[in-house]
N, C-alpha and C. Protein backbone atom coordinates (compact mmCIF):
# COMPACT_ATOMS: atom_id res chain seq x y z
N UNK A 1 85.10 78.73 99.96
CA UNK A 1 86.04 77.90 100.66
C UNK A 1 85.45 77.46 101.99
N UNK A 2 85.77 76.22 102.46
CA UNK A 2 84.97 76.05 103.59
C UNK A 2 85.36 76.01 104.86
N UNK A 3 86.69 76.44 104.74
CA UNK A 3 87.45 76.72 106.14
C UNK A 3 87.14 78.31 106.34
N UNK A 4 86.30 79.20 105.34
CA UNK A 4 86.00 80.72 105.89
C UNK A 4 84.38 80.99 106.20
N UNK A 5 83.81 79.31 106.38
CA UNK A 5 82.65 79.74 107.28
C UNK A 5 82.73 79.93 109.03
N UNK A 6 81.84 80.34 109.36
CA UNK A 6 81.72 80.36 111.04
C UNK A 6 82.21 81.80 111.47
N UNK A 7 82.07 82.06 112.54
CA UNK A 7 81.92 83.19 113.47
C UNK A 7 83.24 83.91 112.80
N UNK A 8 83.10 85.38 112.46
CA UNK A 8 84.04 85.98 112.17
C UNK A 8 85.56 85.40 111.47
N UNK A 9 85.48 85.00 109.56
CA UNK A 9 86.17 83.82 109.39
C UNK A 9 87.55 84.99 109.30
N UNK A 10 87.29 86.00 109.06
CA UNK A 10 88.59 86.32 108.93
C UNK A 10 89.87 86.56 109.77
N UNK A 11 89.46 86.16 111.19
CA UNK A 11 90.12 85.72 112.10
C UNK A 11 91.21 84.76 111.91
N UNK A 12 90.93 83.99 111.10
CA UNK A 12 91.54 82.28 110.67
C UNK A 12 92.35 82.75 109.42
N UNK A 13 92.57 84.14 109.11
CA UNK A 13 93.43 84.07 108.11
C UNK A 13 95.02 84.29 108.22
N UNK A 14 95.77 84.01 107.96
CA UNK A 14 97.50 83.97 108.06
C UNK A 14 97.62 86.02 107.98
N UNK A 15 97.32 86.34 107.41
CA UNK A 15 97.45 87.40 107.67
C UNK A 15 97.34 88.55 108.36
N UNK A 16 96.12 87.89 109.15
CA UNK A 16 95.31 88.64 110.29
C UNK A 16 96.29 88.28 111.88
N UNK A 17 96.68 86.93 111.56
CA UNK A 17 97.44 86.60 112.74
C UNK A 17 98.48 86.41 112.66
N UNK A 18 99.37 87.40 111.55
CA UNK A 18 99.98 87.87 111.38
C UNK A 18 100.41 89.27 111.93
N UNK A 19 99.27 89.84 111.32
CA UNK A 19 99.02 91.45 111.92
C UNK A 19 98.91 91.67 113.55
N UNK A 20 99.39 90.74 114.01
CA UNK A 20 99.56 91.08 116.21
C UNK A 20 100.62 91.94 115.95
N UNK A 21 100.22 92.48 117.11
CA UNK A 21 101.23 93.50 117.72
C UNK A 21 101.89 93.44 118.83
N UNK A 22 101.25 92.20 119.31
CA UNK A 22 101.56 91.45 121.05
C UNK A 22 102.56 90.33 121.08
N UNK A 23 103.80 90.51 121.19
CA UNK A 23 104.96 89.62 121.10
C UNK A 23 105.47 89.90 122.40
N UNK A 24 104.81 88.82 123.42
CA UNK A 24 105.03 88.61 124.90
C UNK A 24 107.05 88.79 124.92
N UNK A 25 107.47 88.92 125.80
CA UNK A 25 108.53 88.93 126.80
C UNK A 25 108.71 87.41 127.20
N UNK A 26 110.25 86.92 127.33
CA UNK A 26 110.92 85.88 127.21
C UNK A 26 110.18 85.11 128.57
N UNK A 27 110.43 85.75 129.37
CA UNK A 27 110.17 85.00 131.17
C UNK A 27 108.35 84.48 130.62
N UNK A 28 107.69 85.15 130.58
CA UNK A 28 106.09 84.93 130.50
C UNK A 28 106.37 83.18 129.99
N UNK A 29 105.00 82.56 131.04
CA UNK A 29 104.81 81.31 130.39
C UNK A 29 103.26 81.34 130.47
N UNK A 30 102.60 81.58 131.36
CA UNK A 30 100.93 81.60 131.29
C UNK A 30 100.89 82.97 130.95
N UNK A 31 99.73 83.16 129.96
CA UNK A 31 98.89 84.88 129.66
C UNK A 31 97.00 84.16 130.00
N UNK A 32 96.84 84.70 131.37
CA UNK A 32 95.60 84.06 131.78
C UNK A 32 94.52 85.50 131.23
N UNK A 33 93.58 85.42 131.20
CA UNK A 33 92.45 86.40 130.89
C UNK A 33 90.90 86.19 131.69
N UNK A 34 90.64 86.60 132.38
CA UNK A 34 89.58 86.81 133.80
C UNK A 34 88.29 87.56 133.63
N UNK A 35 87.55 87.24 132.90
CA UNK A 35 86.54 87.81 132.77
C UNK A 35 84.80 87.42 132.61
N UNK A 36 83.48 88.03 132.12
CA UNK A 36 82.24 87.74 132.11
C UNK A 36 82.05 87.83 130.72
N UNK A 37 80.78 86.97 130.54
CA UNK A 37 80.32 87.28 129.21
C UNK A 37 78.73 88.19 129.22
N UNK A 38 78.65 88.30 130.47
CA UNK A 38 77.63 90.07 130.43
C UNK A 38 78.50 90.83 131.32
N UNK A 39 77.85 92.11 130.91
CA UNK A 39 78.41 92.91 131.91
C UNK A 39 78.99 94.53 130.97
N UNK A 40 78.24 95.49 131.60
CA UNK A 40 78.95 96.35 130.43
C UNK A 40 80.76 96.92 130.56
N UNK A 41 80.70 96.79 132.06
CA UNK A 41 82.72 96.76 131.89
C UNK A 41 83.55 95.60 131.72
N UNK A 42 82.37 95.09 130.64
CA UNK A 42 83.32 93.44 130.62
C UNK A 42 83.53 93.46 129.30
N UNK A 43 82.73 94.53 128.50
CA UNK A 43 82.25 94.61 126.87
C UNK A 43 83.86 94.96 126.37
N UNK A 44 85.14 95.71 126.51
CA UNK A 44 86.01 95.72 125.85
C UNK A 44 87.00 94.45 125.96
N UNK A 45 86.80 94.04 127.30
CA UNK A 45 87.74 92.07 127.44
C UNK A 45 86.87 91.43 126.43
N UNK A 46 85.58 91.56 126.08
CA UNK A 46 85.20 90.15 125.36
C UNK A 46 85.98 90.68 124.18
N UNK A 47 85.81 92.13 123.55
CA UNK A 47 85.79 92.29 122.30
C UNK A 47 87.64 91.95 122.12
N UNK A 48 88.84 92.18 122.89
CA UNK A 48 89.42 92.15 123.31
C UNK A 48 89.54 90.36 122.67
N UNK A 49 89.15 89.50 123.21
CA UNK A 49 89.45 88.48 123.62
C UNK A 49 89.05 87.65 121.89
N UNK A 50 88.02 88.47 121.22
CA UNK A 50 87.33 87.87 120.07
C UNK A 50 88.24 88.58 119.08
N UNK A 51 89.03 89.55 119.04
CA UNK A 51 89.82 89.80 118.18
C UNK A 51 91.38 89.96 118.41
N UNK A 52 91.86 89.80 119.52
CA UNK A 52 93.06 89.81 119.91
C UNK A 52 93.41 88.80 119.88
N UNK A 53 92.97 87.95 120.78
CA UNK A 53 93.31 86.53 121.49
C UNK A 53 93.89 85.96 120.51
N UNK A 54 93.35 85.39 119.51
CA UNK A 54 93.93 84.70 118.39
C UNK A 54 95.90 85.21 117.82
N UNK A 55 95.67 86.11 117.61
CA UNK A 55 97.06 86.74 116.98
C UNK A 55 97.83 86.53 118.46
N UNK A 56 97.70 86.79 119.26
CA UNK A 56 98.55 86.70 120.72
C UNK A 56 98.89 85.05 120.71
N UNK A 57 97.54 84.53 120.67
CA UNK A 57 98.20 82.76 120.33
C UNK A 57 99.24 82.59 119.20
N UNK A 58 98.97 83.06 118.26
CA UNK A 58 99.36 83.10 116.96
C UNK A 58 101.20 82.87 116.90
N UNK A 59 101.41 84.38 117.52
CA UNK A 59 102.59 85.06 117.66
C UNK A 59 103.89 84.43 118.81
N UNK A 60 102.77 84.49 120.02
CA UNK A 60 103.80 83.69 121.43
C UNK A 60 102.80 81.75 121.37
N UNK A 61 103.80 81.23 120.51
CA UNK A 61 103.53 79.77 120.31
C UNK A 61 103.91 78.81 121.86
N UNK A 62 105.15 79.44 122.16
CA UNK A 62 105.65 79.01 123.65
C UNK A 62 104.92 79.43 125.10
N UNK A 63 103.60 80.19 124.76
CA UNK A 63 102.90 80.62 125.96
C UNK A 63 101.75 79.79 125.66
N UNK A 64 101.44 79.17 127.11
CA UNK A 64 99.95 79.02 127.12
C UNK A 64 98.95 80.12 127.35
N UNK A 65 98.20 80.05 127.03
CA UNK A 65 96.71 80.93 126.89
C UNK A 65 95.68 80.63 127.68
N UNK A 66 95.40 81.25 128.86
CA UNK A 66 93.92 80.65 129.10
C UNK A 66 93.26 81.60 129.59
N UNK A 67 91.92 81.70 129.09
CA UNK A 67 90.75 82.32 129.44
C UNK A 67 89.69 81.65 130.32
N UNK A 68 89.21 82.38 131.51
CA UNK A 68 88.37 81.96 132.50
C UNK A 68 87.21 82.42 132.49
N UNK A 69 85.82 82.19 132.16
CA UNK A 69 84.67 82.97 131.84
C UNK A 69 83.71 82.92 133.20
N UNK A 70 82.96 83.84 133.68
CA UNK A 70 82.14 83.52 134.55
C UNK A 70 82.44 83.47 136.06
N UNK A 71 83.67 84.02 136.33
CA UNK A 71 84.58 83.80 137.45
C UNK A 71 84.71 84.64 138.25
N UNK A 72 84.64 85.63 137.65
CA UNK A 72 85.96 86.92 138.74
C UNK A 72 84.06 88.24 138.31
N UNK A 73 84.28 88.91 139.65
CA UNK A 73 83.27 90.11 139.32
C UNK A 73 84.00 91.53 138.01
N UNK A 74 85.68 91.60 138.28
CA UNK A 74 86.13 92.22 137.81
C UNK A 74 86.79 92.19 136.38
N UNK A 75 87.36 92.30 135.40
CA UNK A 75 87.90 91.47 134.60
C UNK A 75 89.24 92.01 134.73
N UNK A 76 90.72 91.05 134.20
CA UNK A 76 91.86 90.79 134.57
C UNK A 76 92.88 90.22 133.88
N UNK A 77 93.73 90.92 133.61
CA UNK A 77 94.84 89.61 133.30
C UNK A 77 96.16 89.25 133.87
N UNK A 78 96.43 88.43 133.85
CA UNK A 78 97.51 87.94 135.02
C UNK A 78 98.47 86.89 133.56
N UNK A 79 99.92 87.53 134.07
CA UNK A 79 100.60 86.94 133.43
C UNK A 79 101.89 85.83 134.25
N UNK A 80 102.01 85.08 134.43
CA UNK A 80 102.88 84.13 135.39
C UNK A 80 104.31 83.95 134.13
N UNK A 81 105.10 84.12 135.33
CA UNK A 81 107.01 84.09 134.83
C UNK A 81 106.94 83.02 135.24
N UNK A 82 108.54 82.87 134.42
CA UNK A 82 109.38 81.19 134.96
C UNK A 82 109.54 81.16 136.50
N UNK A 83 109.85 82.33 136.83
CA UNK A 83 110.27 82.70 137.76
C UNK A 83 109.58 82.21 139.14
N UNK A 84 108.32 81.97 138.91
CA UNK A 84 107.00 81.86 139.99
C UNK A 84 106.23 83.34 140.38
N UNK A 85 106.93 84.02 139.90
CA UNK A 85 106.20 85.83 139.75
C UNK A 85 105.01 85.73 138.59
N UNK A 86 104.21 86.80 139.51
CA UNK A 86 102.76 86.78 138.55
C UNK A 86 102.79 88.29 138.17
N UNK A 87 102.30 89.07 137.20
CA UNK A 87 101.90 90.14 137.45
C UNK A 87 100.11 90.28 137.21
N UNK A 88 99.72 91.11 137.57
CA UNK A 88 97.99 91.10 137.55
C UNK A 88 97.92 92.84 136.59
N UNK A 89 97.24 92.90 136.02
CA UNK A 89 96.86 93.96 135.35
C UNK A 89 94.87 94.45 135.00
N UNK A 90 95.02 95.03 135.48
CA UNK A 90 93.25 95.30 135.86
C UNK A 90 93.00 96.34 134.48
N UNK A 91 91.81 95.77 133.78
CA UNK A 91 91.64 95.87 132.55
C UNK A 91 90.02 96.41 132.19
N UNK A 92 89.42 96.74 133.58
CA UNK A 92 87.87 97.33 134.04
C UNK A 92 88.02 98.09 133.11
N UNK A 93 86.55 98.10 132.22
CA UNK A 93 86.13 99.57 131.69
C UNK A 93 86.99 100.22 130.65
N UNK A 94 88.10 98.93 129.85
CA UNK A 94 88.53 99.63 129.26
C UNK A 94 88.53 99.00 127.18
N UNK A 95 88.38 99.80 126.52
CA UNK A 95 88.38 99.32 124.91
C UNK A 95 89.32 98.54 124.64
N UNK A 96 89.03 97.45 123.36
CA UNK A 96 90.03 96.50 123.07
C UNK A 96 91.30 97.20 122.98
N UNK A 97 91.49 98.61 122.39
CA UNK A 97 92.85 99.24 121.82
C UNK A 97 93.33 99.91 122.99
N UNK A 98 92.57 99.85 124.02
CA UNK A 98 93.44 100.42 125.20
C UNK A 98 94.17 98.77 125.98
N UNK A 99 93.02 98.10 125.60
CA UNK A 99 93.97 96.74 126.48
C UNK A 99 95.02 96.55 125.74
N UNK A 100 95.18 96.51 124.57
CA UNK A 100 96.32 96.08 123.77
C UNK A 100 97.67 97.29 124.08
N UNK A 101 97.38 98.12 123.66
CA UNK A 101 98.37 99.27 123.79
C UNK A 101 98.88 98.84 125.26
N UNK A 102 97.78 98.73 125.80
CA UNK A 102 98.84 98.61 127.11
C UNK A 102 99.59 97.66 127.72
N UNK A 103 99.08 96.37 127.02
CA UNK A 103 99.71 95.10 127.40
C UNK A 103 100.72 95.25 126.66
N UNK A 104 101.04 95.84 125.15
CA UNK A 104 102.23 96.05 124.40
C UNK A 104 103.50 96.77 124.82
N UNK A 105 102.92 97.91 125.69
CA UNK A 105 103.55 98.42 127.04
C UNK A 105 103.96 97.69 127.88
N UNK A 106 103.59 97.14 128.42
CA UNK A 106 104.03 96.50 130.24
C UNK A 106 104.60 95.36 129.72
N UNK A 107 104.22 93.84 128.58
CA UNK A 107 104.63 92.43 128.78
C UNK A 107 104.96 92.17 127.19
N UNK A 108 105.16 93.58 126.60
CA UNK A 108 105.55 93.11 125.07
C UNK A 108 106.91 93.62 125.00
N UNK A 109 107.26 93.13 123.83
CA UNK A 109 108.81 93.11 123.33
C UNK A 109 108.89 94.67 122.24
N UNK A 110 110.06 95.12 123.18
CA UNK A 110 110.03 96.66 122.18
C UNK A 110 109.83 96.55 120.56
N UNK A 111 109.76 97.60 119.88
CA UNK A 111 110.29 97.47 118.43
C UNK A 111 111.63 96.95 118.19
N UNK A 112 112.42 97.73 118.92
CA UNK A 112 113.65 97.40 119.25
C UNK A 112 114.44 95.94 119.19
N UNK A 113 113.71 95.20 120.03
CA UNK A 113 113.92 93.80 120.40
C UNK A 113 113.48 92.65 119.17
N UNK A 114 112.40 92.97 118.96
CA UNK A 114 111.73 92.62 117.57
C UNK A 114 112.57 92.83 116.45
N UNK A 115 112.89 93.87 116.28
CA UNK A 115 113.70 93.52 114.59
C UNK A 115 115.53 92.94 115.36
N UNK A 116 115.60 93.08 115.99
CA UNK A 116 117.00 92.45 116.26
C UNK A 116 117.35 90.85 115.95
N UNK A 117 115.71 90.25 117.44
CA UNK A 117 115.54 89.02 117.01
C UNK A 117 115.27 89.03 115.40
N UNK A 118 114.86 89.55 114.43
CA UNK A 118 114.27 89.27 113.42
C UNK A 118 115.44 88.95 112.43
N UNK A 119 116.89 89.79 112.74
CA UNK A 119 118.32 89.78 111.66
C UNK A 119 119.08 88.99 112.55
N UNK A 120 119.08 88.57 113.57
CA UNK A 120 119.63 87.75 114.38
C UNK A 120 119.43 86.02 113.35
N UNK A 121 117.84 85.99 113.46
CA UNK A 121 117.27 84.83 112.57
C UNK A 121 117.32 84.78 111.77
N UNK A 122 117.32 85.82 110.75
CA UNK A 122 117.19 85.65 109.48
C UNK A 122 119.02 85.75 108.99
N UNK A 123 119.51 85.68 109.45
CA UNK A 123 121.27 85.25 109.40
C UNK A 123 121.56 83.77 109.49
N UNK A 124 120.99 83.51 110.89
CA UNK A 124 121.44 81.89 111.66
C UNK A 124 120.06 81.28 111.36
N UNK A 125 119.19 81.31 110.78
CA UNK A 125 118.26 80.61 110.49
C UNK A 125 118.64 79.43 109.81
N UNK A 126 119.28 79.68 108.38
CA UNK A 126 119.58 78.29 107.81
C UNK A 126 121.18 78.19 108.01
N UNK A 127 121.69 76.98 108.15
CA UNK A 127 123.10 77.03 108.53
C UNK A 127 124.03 76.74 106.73
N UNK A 128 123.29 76.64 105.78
CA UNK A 128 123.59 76.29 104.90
C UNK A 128 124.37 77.64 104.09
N UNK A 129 123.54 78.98 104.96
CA UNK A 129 123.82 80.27 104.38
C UNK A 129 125.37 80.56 104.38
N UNK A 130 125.85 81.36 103.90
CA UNK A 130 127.48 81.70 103.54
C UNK A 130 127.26 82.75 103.38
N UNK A 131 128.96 83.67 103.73
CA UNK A 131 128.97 85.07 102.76
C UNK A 131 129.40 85.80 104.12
N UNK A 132 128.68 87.64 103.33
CA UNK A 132 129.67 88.52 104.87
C UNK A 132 128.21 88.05 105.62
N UNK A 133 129.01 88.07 106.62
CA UNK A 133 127.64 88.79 107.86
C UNK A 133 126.80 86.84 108.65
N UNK A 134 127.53 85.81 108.09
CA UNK A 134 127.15 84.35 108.64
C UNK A 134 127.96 83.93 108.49
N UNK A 135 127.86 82.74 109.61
CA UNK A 135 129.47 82.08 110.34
C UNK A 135 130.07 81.70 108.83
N UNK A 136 130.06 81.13 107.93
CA UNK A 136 130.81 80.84 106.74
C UNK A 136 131.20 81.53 105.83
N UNK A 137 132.25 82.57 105.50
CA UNK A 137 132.58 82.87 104.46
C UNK A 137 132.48 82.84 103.23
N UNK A 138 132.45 81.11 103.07
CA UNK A 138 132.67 80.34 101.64
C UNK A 138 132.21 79.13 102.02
N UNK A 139 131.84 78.41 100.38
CA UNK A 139 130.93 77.10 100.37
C UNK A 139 132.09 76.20 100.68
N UNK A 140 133.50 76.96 99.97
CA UNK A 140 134.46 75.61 100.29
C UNK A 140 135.05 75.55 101.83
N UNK A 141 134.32 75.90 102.79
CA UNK A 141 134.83 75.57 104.12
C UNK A 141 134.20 74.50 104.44
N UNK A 142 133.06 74.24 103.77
CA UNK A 142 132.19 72.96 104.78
C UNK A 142 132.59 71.73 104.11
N UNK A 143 132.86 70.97 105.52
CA UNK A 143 133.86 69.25 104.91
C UNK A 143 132.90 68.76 103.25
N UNK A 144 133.92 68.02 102.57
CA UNK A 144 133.08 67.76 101.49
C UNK A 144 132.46 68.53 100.13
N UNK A 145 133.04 69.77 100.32
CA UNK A 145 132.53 70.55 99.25
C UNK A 145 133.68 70.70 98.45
N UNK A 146 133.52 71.12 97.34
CA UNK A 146 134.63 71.14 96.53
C UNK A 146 135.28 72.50 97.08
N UNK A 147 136.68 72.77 96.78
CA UNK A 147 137.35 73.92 97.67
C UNK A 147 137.39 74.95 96.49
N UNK A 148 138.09 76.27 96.87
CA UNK A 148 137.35 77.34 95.88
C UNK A 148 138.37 76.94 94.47
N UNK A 149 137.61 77.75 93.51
CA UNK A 149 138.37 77.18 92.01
C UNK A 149 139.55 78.20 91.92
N UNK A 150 139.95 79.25 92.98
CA UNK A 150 141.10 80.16 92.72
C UNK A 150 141.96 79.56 93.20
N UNK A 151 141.76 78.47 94.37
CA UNK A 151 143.02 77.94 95.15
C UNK A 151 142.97 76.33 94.33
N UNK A 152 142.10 75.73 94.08
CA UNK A 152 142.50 74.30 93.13
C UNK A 152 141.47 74.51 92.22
N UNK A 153 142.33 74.63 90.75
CA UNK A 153 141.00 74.76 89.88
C UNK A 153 140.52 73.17 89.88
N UNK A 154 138.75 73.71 89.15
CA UNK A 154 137.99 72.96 88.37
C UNK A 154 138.61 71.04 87.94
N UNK A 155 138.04 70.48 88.25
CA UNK A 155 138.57 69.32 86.90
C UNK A 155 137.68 69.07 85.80
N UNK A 156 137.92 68.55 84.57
CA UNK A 156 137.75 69.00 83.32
C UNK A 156 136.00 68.83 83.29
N UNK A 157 135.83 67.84 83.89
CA UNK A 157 134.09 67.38 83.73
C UNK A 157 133.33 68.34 84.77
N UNK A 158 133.75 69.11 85.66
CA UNK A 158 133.06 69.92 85.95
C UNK A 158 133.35 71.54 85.52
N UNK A 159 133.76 71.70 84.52
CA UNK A 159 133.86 72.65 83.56
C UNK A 159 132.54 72.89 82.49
N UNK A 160 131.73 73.98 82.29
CA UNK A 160 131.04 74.26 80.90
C UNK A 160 131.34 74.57 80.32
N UNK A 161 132.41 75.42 79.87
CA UNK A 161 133.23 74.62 78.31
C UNK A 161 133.99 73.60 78.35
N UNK A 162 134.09 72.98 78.78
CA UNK A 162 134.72 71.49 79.00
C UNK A 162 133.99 70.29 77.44
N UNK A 163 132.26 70.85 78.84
CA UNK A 163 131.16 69.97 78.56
C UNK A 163 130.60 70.50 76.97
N UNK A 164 130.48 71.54 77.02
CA UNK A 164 130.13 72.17 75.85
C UNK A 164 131.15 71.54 74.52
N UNK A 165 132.47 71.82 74.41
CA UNK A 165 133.38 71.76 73.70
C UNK A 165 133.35 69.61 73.35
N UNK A 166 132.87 69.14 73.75
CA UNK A 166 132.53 67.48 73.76
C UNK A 166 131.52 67.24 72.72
N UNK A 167 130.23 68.01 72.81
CA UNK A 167 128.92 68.06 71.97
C UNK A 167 129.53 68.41 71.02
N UNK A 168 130.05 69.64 70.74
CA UNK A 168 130.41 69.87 69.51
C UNK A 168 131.65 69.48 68.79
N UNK A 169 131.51 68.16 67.58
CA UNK A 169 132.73 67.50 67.49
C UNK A 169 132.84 68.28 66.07
């Protein structure tokens, strides 16, 4: 396939950027990232940045992303609110799974929060849905639908034995 050539293709797969664990917090609008491409306390931000980054884009569609290379002696990430509040988080010397764990800590959305939003959506997602537990009860509330067959039955052509009982003369 030729969309799984180039630098590490399995990056580019739906499943992989799927698999984040980094589902930023509502206020966040920039997730900036501050770092070198030598340097040996720079070695867990790159690795960091070559396998994280992607799923973090992936996941928070409403955040911009930007990475600064070549800049800062230290490496960094700074996250900016609606608010005009920044926070800075110093990320020296440390492995991709410690940056993550910890950003999942400080600027991610609990488990908690996550499956809530998740039955929250998957309720009010389509408005077409009915039944217990979404705003509609029944199909016959929405203007235009036929109303239920216990309170006005059927008429004859939308009956299957109606239709059935016709074929067979």
């Amino acid at each position: 396939m030729p969309f799984k050539i180039g630098r590490e293709p399995l990056r580019r797969s739906l499943n992989y950027l799927n698999a984040g664990k980094l589902v930023l917090k509502e206020g966040i609008q920039i997730f900036s990232v501050n770092y070198n491409t030598h340097g040996k306390h720079h070695k867990g931000t790159r690795d960091f940045i070559l396998w994280h980054l992607p799923q973090i884009q992936y996941k928070n569609p409403n955040v911009q992303v930007v990475t600064f290379k070549n800049m800062t002696p230290t490496p960094f990430i700074r996250c900016y609110y609606e608010n005009g509040n920044s926070m800075l988080i110093d990320i020296d010397n440390k492995e991709k799974e410690d940056i993550l764990f910890h950003l999942v800590k400080v600027v991610g959305k609990t488990k908690e929060q996550l499956q809530q939003e998740a039955e929250t959506k998957g309720k009010q997602a389509n408005p077409a849905n009915f039944g217990i537990g979404c705003p509609r009860s029944c199909m016959c509330v929405i203007p235009g639908q036929i109303p239920c067959p216990a309170i006005v039955p059927l008429p004859f052509h939308m009956r299957g034995k109606y239709k059935k009982s016709l074929k067979e003369p």
